[in-house]
PDB file of N, CA and C in Angstrom:
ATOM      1  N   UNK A   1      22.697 -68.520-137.009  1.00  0.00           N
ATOM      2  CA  UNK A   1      21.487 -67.776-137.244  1.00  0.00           C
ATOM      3  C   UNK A   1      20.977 -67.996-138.661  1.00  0.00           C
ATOM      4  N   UNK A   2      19.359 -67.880-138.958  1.00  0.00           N
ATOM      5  CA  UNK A   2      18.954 -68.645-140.376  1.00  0.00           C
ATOM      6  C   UNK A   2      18.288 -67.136-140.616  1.00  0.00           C
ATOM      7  N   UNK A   3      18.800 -66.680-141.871  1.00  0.00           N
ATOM      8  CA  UNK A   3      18.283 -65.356-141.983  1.00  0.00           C
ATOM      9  C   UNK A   3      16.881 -65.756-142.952  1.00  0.00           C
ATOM     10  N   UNK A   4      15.836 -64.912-142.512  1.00  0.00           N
ATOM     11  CA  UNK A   4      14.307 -65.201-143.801  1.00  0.00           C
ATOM     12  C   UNK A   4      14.932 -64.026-145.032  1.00  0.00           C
ATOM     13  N   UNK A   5      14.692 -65.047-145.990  1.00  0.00           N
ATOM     14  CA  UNK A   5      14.452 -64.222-147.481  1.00  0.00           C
ATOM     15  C   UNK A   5      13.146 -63.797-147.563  1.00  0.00           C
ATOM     16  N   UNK A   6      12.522 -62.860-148.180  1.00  0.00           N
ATOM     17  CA  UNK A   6      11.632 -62.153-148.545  1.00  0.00           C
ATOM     18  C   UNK A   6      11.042 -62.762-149.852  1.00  0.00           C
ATOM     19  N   UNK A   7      10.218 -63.925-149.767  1.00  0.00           N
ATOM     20  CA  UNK A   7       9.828 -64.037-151.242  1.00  0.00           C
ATOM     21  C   UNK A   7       8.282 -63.757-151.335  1.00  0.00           C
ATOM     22  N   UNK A   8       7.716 -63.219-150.979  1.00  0.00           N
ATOM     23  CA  UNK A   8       6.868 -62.402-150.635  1.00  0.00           C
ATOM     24  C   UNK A   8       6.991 -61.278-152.313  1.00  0.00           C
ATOM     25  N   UNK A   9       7.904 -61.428-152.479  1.00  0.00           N
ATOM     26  CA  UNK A   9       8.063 -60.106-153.635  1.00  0.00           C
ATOM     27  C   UNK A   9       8.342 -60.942-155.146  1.00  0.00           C
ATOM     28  N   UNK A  10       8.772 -62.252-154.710  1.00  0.00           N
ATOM     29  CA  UNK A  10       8.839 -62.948-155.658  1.00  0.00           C
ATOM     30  C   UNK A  10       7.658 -63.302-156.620  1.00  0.00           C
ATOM     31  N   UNK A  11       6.865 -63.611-155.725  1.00  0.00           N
ATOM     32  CA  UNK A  11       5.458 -64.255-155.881  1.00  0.00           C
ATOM     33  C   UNK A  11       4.676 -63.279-156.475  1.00  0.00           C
ATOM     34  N   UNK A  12       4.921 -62.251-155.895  1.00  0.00           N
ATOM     35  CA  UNK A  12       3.816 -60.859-156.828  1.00  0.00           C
ATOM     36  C   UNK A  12       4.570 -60.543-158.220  1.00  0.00           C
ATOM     37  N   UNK A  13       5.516 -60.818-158.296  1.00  0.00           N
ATOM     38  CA  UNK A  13       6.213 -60.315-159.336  1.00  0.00           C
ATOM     39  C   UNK A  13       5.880 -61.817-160.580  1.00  0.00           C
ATOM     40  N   UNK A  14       5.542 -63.113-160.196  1.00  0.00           N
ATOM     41  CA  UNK A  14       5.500 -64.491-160.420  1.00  0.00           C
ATOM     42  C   UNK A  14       3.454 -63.925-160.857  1.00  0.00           C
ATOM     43  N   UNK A  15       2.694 -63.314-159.951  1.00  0.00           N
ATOM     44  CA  UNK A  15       0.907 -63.219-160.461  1.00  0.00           C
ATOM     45  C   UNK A  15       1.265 -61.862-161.339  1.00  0.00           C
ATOM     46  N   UNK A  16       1.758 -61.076-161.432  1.00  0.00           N
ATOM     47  CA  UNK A  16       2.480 -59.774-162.432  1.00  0.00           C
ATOM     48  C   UNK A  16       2.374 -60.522-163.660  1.00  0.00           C
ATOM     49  N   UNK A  17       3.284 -61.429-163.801  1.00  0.00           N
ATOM     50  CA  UNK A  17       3.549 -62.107-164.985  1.00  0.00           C
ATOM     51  C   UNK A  17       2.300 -63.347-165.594  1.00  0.00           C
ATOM     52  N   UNK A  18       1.794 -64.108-164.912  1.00  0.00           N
ATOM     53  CA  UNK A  18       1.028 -64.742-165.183  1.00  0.00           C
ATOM     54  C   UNK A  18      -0.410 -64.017-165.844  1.00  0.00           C
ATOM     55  N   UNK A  19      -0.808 -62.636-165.092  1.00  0.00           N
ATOM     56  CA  UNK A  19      -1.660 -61.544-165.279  1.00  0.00           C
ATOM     57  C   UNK A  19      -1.077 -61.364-166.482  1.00  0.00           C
ATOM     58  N   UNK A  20       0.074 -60.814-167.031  1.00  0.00           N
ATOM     59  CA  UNK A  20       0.435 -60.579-168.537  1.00  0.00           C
ATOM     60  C   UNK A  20      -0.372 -61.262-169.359  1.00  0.00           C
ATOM     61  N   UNK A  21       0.844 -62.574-168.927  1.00  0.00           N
ATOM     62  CA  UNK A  21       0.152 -63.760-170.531  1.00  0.00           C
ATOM     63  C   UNK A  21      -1.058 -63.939-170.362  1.00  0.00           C
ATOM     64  N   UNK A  22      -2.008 -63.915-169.387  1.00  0.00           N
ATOM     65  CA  UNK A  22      -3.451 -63.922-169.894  1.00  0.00           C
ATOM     66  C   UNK A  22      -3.793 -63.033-170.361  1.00  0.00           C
ATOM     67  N   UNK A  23      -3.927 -61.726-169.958  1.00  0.00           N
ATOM     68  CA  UNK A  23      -3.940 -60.133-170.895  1.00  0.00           C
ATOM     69  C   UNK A  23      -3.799 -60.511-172.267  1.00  0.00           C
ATOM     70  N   UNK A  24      -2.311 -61.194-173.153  1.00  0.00           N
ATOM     71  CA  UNK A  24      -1.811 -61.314-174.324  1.00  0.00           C
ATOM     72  C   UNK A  24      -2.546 -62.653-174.961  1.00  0.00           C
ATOM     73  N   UNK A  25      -3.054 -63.246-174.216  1.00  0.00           N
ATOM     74  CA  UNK A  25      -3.777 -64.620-174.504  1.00  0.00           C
ATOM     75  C   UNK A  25      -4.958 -63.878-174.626  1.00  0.00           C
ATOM     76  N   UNK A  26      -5.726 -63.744-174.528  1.00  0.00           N
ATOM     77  CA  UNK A  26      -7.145 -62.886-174.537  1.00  0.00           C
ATOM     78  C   UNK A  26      -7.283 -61.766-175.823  1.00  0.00           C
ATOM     79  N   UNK A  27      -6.526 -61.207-175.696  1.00  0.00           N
ATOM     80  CA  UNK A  27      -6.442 -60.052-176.937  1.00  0.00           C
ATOM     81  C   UNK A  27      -5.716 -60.714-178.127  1.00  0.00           C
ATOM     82  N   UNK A  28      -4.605 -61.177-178.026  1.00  0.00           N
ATOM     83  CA  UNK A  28      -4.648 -62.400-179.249  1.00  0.00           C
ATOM     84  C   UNK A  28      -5.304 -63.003-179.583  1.00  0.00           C
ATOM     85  N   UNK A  29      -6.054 -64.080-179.096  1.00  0.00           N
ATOM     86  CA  UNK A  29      -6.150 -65.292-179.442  1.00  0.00           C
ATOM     87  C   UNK A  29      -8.225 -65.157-179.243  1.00  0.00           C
ATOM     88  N   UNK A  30      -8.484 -65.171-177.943  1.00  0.00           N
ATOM     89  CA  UNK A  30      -9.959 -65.275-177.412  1.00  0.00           C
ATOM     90  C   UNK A  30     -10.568 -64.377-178.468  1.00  0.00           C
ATOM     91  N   UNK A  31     -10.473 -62.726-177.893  1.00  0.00           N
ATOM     92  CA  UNK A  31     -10.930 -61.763-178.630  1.00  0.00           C
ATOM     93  C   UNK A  31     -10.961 -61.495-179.817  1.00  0.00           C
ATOM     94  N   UNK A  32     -10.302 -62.123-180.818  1.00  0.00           N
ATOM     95  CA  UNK A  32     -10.077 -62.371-182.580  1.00  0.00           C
ATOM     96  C   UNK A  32     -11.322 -63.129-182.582  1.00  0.00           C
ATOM     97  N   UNK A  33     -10.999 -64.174-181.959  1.00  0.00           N
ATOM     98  CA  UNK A  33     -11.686 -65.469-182.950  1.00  0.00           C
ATOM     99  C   UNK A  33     -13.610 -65.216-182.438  1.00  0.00           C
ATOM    100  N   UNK A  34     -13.369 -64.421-181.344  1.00  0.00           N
ATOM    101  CA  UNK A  34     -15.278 -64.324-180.940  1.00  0.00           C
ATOM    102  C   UNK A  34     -15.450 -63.162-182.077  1.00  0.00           C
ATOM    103  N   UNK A  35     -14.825 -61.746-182.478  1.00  0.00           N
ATOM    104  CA  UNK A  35     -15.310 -61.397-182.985  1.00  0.00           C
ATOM    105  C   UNK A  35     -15.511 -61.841-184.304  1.00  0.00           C
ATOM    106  N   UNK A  36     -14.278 -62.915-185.000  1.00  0.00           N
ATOM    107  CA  UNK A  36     -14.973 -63.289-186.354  1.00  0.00           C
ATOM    108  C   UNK A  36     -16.178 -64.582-186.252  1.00  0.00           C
ATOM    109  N   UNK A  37     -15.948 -65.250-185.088  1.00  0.00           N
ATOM    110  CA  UNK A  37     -17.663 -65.512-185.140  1.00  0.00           C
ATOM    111  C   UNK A  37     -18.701 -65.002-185.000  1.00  0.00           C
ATOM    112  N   UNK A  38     -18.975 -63.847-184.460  1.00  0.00           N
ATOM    113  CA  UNK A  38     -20.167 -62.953-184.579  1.00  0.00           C
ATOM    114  C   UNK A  38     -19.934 -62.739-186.370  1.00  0.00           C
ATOM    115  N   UNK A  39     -19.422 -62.285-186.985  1.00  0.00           N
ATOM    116  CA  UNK A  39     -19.455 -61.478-188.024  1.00  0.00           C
ATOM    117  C   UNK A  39     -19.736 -62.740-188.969  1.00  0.00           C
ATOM    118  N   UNK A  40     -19.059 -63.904-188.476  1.00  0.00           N
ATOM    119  CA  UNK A  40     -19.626 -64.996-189.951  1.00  0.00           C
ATOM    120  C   UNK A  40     -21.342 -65.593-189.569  1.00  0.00           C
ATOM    121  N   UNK A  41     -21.683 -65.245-187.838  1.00  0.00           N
ATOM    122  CA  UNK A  41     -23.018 -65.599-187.716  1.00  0.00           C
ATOM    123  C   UNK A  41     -24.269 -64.163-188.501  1.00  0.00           C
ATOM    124  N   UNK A  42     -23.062 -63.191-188.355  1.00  0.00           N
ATOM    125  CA  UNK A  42     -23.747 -61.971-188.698  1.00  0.00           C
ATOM    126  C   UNK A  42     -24.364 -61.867-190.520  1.00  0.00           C
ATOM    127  N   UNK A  43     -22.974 -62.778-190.903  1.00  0.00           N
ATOM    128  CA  UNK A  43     -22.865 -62.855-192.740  1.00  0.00           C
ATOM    129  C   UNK A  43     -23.899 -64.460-192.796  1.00  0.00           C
ATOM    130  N   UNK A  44     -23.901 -64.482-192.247  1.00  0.00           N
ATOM    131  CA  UNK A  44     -25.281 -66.411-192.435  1.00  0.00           C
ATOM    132  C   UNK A  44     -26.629 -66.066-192.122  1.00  0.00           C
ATOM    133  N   UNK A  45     -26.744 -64.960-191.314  1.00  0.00           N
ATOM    134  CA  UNK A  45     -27.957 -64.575-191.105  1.00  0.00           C
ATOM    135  C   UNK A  45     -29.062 -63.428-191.781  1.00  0.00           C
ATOM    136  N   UNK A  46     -27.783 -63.188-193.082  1.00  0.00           N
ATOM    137  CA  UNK A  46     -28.930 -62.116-193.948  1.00  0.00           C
ATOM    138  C   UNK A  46     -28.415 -62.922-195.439  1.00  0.00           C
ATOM    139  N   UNK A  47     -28.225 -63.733-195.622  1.00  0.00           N
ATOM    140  CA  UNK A  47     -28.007 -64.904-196.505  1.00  0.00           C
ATOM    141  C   UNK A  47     -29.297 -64.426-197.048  1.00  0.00           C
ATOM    142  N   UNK A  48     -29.825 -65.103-198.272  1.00  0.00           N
ATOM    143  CA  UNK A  48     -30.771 -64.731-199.080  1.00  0.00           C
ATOM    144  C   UNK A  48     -30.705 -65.347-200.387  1.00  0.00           C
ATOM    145  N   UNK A  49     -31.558 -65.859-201.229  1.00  0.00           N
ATOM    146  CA  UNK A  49     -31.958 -66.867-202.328  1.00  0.00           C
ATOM    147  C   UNK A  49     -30.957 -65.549-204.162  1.00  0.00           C
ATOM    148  N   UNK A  50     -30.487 -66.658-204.273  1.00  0.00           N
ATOM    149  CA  UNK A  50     -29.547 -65.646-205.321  1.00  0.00           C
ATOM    150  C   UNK A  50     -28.186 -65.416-205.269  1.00  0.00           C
ATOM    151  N   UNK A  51     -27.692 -65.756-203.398  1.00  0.00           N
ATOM    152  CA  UNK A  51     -26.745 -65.158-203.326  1.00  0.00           C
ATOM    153  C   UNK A  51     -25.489 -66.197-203.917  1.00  0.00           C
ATOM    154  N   UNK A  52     -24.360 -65.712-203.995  1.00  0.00           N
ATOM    155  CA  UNK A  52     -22.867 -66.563-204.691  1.00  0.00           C
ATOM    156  C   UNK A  52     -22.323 -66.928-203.104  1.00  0.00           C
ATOM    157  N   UNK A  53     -22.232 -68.081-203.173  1.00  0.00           N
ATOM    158  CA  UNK A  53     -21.539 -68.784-201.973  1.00  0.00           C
ATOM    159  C   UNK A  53     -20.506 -69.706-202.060  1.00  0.00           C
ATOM    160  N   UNK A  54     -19.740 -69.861-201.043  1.00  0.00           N
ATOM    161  CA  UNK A  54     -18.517 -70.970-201.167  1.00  0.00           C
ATOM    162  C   UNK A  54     -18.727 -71.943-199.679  1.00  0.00           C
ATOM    163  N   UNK A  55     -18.986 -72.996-199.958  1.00  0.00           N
ATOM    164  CA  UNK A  55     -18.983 -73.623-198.774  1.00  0.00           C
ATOM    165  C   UNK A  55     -17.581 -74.569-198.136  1.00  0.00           C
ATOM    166  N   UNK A  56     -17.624 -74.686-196.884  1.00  0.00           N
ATOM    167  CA  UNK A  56     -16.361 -75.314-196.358  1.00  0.00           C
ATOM    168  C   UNK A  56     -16.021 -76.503-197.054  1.00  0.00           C
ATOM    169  N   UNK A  57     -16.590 -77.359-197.840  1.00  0.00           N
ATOM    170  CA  UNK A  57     -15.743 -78.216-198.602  1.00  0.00           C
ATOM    171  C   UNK A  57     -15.360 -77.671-200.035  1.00  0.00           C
ATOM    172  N   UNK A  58     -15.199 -76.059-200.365  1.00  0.00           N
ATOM    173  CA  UNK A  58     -15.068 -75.485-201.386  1.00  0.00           C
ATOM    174  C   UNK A  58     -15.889 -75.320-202.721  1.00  0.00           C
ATOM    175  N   UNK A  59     -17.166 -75.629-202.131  1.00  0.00           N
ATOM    176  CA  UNK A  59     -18.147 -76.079-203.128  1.00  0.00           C
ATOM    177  C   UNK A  59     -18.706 -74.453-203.861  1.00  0.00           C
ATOM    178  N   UNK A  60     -18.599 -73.776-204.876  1.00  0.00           N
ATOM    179  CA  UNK A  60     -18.765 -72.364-205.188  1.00  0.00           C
ATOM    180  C   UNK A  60     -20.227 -72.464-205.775  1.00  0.00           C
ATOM    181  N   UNK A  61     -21.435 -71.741-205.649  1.00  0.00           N
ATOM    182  CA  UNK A  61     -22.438 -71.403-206.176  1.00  0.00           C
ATOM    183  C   UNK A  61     -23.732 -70.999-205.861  1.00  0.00           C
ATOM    184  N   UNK A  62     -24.553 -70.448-206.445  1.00  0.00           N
ATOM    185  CA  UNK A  62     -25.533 -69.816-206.274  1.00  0.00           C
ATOM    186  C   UNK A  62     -26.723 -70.548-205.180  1.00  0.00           C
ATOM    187  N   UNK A  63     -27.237 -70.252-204.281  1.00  0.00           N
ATOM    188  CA  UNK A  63     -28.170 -70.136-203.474  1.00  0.00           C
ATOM    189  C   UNK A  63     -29.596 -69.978-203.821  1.00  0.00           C
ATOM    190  N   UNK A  64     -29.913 -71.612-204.088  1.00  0.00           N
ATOM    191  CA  UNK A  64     -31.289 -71.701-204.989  1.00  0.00           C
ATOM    192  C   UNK A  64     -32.202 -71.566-203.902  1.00  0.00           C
ATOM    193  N   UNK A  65     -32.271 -72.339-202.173  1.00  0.00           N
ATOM    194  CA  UNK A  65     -33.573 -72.744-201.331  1.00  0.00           C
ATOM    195  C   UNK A  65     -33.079 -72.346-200.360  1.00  0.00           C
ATOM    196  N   UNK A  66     -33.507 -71.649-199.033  1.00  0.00           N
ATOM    197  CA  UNK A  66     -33.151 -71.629-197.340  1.00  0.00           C
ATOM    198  C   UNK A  66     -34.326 -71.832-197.167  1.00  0.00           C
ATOM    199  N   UNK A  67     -33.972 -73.248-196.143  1.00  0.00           N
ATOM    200  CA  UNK A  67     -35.007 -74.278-195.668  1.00  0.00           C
ATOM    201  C   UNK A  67     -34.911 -74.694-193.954  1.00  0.00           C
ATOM    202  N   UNK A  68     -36.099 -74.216-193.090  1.00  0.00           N
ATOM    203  CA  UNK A  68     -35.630 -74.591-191.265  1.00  0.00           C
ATOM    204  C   UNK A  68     -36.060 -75.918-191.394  1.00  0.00           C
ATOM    205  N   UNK A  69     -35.366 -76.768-190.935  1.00  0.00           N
ATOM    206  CA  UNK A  69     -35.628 -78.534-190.940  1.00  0.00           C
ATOM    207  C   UNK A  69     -35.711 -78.726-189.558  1.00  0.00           C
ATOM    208  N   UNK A  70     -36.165 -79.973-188.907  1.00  0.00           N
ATOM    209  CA  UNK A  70     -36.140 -80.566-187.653  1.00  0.00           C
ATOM    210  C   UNK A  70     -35.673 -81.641-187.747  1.00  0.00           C
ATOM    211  N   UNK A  71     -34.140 -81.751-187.230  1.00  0.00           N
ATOM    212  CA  UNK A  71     -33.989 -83.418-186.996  1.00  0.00           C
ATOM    213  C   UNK A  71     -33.702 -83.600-186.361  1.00  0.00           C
ATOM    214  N   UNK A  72     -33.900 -85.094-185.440  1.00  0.00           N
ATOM    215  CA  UNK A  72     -33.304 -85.487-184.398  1.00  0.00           C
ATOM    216  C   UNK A  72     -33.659 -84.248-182.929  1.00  0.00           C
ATOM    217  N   UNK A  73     -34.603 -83.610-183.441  1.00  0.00           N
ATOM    218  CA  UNK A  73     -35.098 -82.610-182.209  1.00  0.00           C
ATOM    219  C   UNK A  73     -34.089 -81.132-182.271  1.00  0.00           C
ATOM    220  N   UNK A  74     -33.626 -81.050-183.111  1.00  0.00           N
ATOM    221  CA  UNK A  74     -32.850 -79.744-183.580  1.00  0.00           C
ATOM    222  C   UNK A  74     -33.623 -79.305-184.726  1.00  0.00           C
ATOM    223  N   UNK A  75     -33.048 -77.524-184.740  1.00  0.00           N
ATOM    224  CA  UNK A  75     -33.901 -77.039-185.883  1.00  0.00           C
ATOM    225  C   UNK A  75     -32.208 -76.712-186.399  1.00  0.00           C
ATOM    226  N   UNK A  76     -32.580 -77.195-187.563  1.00  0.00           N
ATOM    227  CA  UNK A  76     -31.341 -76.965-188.833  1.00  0.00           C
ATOM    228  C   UNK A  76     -32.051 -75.798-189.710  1.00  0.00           C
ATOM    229  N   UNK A  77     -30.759 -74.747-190.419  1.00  0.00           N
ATOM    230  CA  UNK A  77     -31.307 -74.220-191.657  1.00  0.00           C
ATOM    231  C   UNK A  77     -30.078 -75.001-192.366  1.00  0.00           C
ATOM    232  N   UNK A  78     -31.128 -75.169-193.704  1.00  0.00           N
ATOM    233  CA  UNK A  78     -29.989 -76.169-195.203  1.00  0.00           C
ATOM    234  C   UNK A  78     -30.208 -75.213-196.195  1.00  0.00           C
ATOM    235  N   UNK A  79     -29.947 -75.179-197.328  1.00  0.00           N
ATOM    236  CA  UNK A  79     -28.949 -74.084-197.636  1.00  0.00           C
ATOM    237  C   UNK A  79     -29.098 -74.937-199.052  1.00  0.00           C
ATOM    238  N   UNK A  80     -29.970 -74.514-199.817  1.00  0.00           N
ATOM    239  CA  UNK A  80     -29.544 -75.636-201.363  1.00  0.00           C
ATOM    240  C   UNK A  80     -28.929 -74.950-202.415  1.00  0.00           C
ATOM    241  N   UNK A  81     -27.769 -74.918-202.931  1.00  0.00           N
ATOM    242  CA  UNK A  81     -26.828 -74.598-203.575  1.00  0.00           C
ATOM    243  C   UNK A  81     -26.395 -75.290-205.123  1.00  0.00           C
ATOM    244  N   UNK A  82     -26.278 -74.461-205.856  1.00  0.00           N
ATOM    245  CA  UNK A  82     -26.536 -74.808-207.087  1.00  0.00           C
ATOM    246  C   UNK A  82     -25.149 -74.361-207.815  1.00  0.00           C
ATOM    247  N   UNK A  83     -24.081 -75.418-207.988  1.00  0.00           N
ATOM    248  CA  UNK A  83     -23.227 -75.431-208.869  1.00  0.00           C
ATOM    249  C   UNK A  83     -23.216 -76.243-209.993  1.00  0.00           C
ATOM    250  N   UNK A  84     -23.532 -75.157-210.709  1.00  0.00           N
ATOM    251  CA  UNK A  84     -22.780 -76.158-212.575  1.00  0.00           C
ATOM    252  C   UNK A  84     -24.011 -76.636-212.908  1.00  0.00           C
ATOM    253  N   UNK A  85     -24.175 -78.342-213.176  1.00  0.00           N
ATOM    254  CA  UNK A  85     -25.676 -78.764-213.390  1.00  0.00           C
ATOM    255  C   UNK A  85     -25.719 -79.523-211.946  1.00  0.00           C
ATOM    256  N   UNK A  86     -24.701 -79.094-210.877  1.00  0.00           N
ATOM    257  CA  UNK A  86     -24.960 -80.235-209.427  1.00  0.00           C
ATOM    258  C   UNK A  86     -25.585 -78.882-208.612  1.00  0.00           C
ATOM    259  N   UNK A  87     -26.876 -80.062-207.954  1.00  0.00           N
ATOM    260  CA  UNK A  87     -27.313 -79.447-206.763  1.00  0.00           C
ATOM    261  C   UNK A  87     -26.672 -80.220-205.278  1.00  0.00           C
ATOM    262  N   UNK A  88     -26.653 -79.173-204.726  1.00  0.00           N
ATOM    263  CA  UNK A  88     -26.440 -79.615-203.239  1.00  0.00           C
ATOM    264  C   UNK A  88     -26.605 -79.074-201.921  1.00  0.00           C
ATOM    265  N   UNK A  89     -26.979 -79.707-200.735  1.00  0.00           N
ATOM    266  CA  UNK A  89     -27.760 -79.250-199.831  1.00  0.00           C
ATOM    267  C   UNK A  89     -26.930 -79.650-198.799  1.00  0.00           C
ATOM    268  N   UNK A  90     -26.675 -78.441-198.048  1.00  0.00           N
ATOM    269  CA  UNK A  90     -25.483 -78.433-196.727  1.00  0.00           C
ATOM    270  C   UNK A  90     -26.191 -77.332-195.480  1.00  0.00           C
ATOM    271  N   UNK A  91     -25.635 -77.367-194.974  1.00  0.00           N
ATOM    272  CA  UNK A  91     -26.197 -76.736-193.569  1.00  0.00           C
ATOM    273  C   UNK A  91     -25.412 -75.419-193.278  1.00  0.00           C
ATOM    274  N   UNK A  92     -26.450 -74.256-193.382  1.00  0.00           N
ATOM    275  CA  UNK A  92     -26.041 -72.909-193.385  1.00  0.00           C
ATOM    276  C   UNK A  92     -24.674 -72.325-192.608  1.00  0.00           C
ATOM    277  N   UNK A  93     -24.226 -73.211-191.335  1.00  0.00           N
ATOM    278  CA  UNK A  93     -23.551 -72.745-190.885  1.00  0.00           C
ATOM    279  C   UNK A  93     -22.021 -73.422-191.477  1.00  0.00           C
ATOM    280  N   UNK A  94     -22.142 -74.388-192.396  1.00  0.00           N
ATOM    281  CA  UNK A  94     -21.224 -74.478-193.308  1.00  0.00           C
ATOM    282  C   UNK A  94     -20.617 -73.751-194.806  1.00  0.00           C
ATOM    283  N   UNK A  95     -21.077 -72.830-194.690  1.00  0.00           N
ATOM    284  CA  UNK A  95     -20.704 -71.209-195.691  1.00  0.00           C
ATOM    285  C   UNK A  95     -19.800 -70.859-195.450  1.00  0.00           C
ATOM    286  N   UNK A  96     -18.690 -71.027-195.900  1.00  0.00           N
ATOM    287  CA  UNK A  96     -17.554 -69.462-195.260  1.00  0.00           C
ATOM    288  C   UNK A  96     -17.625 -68.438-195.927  1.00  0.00           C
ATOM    289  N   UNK A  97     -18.380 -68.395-196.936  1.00  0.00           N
ATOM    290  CA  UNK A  97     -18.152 -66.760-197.728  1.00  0.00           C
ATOM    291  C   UNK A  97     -19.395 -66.554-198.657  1.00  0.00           C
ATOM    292  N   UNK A  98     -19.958 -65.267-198.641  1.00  0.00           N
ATOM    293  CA  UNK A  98     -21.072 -65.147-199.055  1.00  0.00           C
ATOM    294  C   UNK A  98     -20.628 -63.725-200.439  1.00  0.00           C
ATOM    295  N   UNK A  99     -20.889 -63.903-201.674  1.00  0.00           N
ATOM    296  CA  UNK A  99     -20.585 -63.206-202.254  1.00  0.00           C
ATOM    297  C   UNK A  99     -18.975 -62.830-202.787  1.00  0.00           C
ATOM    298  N   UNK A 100     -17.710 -61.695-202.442  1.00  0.00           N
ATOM    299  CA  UNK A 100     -16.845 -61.453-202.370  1.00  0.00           C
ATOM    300  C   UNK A 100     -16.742 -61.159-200.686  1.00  0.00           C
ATOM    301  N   UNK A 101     -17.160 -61.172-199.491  1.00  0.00           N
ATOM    302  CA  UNK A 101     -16.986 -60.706-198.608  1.00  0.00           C
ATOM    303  C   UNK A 101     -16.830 -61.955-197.655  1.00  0.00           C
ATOM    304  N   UNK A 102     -15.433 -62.380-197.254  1.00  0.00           N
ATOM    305  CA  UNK A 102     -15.276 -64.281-196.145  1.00  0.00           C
ATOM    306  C   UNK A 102     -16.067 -63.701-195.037  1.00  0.00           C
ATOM    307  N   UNK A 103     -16.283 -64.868-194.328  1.00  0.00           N
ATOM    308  CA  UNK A 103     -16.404 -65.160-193.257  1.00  0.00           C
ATOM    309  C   UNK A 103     -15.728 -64.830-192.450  1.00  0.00           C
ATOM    310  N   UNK A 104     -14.458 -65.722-192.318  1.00  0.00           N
ATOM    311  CA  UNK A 104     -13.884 -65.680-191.416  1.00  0.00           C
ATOM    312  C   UNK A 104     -12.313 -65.057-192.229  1.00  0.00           C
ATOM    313  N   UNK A 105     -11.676 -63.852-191.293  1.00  0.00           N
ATOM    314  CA  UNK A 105     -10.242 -63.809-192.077  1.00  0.00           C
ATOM    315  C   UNK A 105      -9.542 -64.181-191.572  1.00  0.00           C
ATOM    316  N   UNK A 106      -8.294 -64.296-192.063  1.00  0.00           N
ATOM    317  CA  UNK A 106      -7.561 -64.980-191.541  1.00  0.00           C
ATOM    318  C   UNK A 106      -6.237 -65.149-192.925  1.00  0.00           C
ATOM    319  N   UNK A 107      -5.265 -65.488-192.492  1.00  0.00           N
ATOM    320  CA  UNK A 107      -3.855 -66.228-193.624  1.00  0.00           C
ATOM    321  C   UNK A 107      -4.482 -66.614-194.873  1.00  0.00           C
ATOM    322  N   UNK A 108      -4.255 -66.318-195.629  1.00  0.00           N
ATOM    323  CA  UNK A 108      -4.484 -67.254-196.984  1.00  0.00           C
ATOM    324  C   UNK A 108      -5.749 -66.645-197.200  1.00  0.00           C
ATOM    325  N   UNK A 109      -6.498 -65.977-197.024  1.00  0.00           N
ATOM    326  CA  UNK A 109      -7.958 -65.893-197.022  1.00  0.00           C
ATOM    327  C   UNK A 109      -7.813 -64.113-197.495  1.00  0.00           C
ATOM    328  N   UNK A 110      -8.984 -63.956-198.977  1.00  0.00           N
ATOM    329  CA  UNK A 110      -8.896 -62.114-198.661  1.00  0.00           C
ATOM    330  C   UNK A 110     -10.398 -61.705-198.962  1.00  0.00           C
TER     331      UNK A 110
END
């Protein structure tokens, strides 16, 4: 005689667990990182001529021009930035920190 095992209980207990780690994947990982992109689109979008900026290649200084460009059939805002006696012109959404207040937090970052 071939007796049936019940794995029927296995399997729910097997979507139980899989249901977890997405739960812990989501609230870790998803849900962090959307809300610090709202908040660094939130900190780029009241940007303003004057302000102290640091851009992603670490470039630190004042915020001489915000300029909407068209290239290539996109609308860019550039961002002309004034360190030391160098000017330079980068694209707004390359800012990580506006003033004393980052962008994005995170390790190493306050």
């Amino acid at each position: 005689m071939l007796q049936q095992t019940g794995s029927g209980g296995g399997l729910t207990v097997l979507l139980l667990q899989m249901a977890a780690i997405g739960l812990v994947f989501y609230f870790l990982i998803l849900r962090p990182s959307g809300q610090a992109r709202k908040r660094h689109a939130e900190l780029l979008t009241k940007l303003k001529k004057g302000d102290e900026v640091m851009t992603s290649g670490g470039i630190i200084g004042k915020v001489r021009d915000i300029k909407e460009v068209e290239a290539d059939g996109l609308k860019e805002v550039r961002v002309t930035v004034e360190s030391g006696t160098a000017t330079v012109i980068v694209e707004r959404s390359r800012i990580v920190r506006v003033g004393s207040s980052a962008a994005v937090t995170g390790p190493g970052t306050t």
